[in-house]
PDB file of N, CA and C in Angstrom:
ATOM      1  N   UNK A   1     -14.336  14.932   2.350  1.00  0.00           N
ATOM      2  CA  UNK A   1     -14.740  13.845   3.232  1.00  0.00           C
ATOM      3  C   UNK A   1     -14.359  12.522   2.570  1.00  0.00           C
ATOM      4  N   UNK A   2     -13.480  11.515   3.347  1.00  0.00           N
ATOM      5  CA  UNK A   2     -13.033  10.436   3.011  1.00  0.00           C
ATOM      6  C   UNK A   2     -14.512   9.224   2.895  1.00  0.00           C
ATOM      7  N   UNK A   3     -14.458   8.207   2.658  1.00  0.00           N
ATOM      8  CA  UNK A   3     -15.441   7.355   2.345  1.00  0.00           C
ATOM      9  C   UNK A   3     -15.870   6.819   3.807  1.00  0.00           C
ATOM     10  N   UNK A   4     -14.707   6.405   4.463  1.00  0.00           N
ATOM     11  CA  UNK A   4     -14.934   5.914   5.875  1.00  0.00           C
ATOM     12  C   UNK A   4     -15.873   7.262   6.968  1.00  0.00           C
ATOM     13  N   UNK A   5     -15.357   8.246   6.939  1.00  0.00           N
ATOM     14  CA  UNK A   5     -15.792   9.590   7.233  1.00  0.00           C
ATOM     15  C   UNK A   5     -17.465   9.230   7.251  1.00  0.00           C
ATOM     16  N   UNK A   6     -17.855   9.288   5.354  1.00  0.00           N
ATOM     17  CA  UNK A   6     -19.345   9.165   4.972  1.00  0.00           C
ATOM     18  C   UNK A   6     -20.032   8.206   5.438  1.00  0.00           C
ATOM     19  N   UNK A   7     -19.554   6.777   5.258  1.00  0.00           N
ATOM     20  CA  UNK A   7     -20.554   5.785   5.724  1.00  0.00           C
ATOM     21  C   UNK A   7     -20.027   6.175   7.413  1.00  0.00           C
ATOM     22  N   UNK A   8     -19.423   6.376   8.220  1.00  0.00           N
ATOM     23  CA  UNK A   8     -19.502   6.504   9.543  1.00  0.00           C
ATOM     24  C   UNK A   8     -21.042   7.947   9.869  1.00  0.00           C
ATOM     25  N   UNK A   9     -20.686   8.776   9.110  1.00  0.00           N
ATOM     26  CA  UNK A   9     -22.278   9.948   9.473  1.00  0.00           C
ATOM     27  C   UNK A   9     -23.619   9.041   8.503  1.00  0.00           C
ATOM     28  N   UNK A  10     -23.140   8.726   7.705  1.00  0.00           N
ATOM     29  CA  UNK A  10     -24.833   7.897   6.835  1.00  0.00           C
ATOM     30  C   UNK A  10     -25.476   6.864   7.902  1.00  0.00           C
ATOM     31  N   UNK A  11     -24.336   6.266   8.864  1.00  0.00           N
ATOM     32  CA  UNK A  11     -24.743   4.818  10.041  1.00  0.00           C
ATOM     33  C   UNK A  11     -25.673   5.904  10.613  1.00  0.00           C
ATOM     34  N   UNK A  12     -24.894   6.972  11.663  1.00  0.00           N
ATOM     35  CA  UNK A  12     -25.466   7.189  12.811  1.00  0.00           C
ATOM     36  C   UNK A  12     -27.071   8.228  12.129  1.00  0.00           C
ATOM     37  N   UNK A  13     -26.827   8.564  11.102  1.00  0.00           N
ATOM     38  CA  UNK A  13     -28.044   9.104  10.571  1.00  0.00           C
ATOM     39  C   UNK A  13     -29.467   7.609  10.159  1.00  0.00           C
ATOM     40  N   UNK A  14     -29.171   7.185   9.331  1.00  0.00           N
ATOM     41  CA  UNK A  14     -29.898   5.832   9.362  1.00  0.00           C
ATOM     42  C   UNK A  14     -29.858   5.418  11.199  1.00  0.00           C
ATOM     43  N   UNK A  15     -29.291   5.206  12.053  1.00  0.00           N
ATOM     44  CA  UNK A  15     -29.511   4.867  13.136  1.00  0.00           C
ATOM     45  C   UNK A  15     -30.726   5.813  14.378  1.00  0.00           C
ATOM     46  N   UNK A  16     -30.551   7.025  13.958  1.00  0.00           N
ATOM     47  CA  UNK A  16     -31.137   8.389  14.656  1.00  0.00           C
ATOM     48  C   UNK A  16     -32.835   7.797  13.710  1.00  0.00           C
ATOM     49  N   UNK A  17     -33.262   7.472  12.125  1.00  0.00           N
ATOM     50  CA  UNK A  17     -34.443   6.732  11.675  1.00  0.00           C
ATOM     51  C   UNK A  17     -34.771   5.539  12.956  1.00  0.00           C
ATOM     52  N   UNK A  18     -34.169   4.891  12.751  1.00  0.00           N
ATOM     53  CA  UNK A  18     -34.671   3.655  12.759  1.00  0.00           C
ATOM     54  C   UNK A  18     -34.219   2.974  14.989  1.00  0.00           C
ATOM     55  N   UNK A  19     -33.927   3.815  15.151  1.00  0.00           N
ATOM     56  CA  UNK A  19     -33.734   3.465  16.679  1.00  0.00           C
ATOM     57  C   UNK A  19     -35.137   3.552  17.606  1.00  0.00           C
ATOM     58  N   UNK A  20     -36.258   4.677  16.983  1.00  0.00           N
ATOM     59  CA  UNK A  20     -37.543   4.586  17.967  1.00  0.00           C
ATOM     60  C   UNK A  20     -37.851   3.733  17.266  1.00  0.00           C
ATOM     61  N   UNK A  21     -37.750   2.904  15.860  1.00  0.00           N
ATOM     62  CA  UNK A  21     -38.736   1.722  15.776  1.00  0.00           C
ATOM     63  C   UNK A  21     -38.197   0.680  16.832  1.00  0.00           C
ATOM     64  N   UNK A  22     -37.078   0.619  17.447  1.00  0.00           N
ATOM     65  CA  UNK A  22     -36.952  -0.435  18.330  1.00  0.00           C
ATOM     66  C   UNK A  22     -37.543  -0.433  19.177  1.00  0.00           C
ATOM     67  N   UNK A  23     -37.950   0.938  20.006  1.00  0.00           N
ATOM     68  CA  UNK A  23     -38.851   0.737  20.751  1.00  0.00           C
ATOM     69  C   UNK A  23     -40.186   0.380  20.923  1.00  0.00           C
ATOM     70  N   UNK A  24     -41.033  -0.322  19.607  1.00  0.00           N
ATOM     71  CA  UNK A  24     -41.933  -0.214  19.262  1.00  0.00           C
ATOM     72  C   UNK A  24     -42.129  -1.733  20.400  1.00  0.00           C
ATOM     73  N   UNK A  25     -43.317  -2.217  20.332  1.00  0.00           N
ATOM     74  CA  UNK A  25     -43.384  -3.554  21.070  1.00  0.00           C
ATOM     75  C   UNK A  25     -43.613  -4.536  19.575  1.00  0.00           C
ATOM     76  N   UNK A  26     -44.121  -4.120  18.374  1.00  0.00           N
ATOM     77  CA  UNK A  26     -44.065  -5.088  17.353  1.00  0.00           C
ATOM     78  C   UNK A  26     -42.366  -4.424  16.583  1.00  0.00           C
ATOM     79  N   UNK A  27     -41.686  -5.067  16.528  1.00  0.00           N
ATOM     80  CA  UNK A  27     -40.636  -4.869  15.783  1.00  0.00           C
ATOM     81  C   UNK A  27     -40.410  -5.531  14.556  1.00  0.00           C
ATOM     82  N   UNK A  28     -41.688  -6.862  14.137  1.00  0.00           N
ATOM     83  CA  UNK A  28     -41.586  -8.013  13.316  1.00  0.00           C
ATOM     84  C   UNK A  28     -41.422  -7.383  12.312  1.00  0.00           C
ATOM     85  N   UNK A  29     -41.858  -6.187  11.300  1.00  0.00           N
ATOM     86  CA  UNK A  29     -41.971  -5.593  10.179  1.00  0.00           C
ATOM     87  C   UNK A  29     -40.117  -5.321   9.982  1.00  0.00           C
ATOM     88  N   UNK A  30     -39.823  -5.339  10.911  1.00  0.00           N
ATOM     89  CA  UNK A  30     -37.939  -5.047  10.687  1.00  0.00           C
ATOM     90  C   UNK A  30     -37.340  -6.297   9.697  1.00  0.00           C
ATOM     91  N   UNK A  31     -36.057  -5.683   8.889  1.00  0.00           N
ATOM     92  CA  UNK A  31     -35.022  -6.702   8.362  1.00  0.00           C
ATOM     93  C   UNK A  31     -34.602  -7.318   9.050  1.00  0.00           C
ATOM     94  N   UNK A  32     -33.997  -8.705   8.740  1.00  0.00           N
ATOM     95  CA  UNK A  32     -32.879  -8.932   9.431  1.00  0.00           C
ATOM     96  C   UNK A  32     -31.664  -7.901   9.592  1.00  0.00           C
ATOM     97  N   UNK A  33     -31.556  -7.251   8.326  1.00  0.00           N
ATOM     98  CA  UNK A  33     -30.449  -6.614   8.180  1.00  0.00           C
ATOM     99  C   UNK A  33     -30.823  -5.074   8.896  1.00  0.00           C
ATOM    100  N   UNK A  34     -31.851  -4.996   9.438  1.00  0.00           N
ATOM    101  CA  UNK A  34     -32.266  -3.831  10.410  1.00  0.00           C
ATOM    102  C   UNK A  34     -32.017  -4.395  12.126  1.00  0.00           C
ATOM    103  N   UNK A  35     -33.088  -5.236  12.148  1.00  0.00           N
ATOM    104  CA  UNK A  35     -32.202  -5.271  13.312  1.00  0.00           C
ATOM    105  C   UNK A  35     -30.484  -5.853  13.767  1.00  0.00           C
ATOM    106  N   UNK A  36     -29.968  -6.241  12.965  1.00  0.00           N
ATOM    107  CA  UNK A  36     -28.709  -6.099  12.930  1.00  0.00           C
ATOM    108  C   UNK A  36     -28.423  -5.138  13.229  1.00  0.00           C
ATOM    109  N   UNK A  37     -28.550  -3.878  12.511  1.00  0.00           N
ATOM    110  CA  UNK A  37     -27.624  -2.956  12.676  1.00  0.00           C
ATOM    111  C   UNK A  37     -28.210  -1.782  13.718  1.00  0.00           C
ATOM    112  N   UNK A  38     -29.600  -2.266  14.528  1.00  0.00           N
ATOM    113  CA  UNK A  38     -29.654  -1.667  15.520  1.00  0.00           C
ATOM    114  C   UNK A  38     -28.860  -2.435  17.151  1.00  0.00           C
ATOM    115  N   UNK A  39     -28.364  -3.981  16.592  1.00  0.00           N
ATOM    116  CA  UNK A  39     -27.956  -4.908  17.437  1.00  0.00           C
ATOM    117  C   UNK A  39     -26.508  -3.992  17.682  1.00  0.00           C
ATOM    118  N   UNK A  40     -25.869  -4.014  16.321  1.00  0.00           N
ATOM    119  CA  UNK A  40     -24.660  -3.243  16.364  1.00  0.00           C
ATOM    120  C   UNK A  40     -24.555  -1.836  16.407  1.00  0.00           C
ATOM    121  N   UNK A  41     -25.265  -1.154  15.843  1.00  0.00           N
ATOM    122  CA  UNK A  41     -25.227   0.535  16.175  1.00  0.00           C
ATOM    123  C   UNK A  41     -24.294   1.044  14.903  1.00  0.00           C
ATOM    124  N   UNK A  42     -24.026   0.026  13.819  1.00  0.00           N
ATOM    125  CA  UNK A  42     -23.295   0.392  12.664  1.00  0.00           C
ATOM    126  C   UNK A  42     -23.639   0.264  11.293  1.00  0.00           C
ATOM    127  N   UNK A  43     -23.761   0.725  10.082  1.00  0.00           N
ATOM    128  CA  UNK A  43     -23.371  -0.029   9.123  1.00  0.00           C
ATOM    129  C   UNK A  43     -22.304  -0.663   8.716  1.00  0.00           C
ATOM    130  N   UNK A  44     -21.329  -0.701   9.121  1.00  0.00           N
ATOM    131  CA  UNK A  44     -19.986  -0.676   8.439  1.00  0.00           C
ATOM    132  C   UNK A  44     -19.678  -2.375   9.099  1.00  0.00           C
ATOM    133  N   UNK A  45     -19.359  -3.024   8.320  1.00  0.00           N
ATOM    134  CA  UNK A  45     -18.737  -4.417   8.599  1.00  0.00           C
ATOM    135  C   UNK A  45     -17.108  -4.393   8.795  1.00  0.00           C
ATOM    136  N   UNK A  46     -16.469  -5.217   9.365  1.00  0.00           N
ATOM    137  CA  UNK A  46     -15.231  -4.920   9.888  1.00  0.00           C
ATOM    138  C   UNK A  46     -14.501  -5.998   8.003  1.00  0.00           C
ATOM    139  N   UNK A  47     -13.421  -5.475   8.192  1.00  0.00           N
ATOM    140  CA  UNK A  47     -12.496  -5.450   6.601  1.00  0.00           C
ATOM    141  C   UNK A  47     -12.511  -7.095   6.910  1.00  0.00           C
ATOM    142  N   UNK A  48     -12.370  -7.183   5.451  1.00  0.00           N
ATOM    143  CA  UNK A  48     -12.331  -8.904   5.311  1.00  0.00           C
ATOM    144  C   UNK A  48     -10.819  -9.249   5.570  1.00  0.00           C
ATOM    145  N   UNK A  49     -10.467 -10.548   5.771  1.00  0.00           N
ATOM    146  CA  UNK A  49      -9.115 -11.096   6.686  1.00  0.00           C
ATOM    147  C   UNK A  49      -8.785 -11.502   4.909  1.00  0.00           C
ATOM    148  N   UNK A  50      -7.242 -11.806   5.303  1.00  0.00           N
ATOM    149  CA  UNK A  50      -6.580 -12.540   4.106  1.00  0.00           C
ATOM    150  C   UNK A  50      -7.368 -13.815   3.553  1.00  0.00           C
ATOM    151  N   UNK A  51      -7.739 -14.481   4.901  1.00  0.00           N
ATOM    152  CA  UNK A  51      -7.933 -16.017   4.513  1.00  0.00           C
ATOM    153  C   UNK A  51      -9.473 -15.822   3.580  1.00  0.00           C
ATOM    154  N   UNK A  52     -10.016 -14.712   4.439  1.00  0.00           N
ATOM    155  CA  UNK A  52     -11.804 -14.419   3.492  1.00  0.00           C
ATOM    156  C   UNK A  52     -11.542 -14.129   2.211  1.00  0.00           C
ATOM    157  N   UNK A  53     -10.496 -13.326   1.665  1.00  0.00           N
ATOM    158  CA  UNK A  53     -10.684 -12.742   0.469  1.00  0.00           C
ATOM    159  C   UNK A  53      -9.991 -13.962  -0.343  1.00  0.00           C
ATOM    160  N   UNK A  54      -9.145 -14.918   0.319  1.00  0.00           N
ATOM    161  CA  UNK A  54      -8.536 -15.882  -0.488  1.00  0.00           C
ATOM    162  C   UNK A  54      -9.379 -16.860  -0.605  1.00  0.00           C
ATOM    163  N   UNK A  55     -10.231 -17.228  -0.115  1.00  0.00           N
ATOM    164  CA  UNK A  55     -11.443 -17.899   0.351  1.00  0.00           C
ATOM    165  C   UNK A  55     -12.267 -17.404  -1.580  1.00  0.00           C
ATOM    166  N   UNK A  56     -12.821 -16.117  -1.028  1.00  0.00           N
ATOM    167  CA  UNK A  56     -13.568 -15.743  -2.371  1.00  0.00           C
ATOM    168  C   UNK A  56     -13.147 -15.903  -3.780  1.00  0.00           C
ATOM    169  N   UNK A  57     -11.706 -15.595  -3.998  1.00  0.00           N
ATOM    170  CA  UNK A  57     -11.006 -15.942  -5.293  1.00  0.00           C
ATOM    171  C   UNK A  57     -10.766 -17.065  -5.768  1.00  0.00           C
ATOM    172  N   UNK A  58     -10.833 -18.308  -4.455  1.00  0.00           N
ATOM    173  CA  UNK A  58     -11.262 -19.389  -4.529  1.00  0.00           C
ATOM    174  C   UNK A  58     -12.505 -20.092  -5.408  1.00  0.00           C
ATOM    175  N   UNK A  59     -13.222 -19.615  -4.853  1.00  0.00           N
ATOM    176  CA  UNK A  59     -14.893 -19.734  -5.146  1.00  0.00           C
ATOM    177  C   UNK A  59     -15.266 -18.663  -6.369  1.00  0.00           C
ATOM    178  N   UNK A  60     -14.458 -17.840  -6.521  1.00  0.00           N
ATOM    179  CA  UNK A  60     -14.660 -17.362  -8.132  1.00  0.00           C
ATOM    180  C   UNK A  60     -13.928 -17.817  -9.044  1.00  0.00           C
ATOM    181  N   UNK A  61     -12.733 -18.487  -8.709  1.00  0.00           N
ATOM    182  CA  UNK A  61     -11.499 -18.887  -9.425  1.00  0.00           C
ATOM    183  C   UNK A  61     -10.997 -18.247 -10.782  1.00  0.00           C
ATOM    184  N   UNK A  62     -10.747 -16.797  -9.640  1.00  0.00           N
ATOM    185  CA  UNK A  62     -10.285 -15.502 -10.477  1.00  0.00           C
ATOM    186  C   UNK A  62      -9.668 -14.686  -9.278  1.00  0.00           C
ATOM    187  N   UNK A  63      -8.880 -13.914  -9.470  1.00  0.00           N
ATOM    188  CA  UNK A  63      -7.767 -13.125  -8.735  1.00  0.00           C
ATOM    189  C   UNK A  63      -8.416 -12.041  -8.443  1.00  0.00           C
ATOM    190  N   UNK A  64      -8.537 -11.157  -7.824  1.00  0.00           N
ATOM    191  CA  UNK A  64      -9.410 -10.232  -7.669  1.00  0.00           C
ATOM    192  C   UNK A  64      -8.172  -8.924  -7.970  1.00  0.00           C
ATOM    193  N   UNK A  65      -8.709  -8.225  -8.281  1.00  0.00           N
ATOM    194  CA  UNK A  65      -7.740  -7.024  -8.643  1.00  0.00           C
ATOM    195  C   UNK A  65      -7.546  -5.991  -7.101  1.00  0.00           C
ATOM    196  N   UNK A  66      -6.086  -5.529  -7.626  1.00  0.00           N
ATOM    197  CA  UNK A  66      -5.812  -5.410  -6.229  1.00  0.00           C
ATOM    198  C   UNK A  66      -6.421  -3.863  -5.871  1.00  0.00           C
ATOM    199  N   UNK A  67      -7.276  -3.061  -6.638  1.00  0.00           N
ATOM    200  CA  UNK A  67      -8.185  -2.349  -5.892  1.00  0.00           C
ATOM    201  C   UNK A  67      -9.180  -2.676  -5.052  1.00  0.00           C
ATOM    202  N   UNK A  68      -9.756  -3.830  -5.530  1.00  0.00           N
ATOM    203  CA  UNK A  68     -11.006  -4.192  -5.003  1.00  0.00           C
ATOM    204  C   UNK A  68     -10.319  -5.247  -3.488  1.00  0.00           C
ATOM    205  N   UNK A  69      -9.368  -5.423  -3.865  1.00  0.00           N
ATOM    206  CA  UNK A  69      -8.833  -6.348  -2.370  1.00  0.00           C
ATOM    207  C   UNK A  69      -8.787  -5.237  -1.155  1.00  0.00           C
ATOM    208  N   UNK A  70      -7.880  -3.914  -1.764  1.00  0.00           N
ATOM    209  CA  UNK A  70      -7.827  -2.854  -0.645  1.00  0.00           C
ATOM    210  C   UNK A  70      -9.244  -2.283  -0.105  1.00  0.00           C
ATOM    211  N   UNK A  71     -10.236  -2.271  -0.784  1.00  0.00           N
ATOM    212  CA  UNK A  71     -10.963  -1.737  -0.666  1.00  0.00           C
ATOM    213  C   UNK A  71     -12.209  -2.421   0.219  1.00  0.00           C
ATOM    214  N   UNK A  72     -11.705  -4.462   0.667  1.00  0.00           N
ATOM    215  CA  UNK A  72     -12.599  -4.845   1.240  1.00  0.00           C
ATOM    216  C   UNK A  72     -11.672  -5.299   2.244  1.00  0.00           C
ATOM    217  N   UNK A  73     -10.463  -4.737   2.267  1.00  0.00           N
ATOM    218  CA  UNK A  73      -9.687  -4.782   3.553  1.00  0.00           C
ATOM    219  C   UNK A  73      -9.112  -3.426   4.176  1.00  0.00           C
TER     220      UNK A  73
END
């Protein structure tokens, strides 16, 4: 099983938890980062663009190695 594979079954499993708490009428005890991802139905964030990751190496003012570039694009 590839990585994309895993976090795609870990979402919809974390999602199958946490989907009857939406139905709850108090939902306040939720994350932001929960209801997010009942907003979206995902974990997975979409790959960062050229300009984001050039953006970050910016703001670290260090090159990022080119595993870690593939790996957030």
């Amino acid at each position: 099983m590839n990585w994309l594979d895993f976090l795609e079954k870990w979402s919809q499993e974390a999602l199958e938890i946490l989907s009857p708490l939406q139905k709850e009428e108090n939902i306040s005890h939720l994350t932001e980062s929960e209801l997010e991802f009942l907003t979206t139905k995902t974990l997975l964030k979409p790959p960062a663009t050229p300009s984001q990751i050039e953006n970050l190496e910016n703001r670290l003012k260090k090159k990022l190695p080119p595993s870690l570039i593939n790996y957030l694009s």
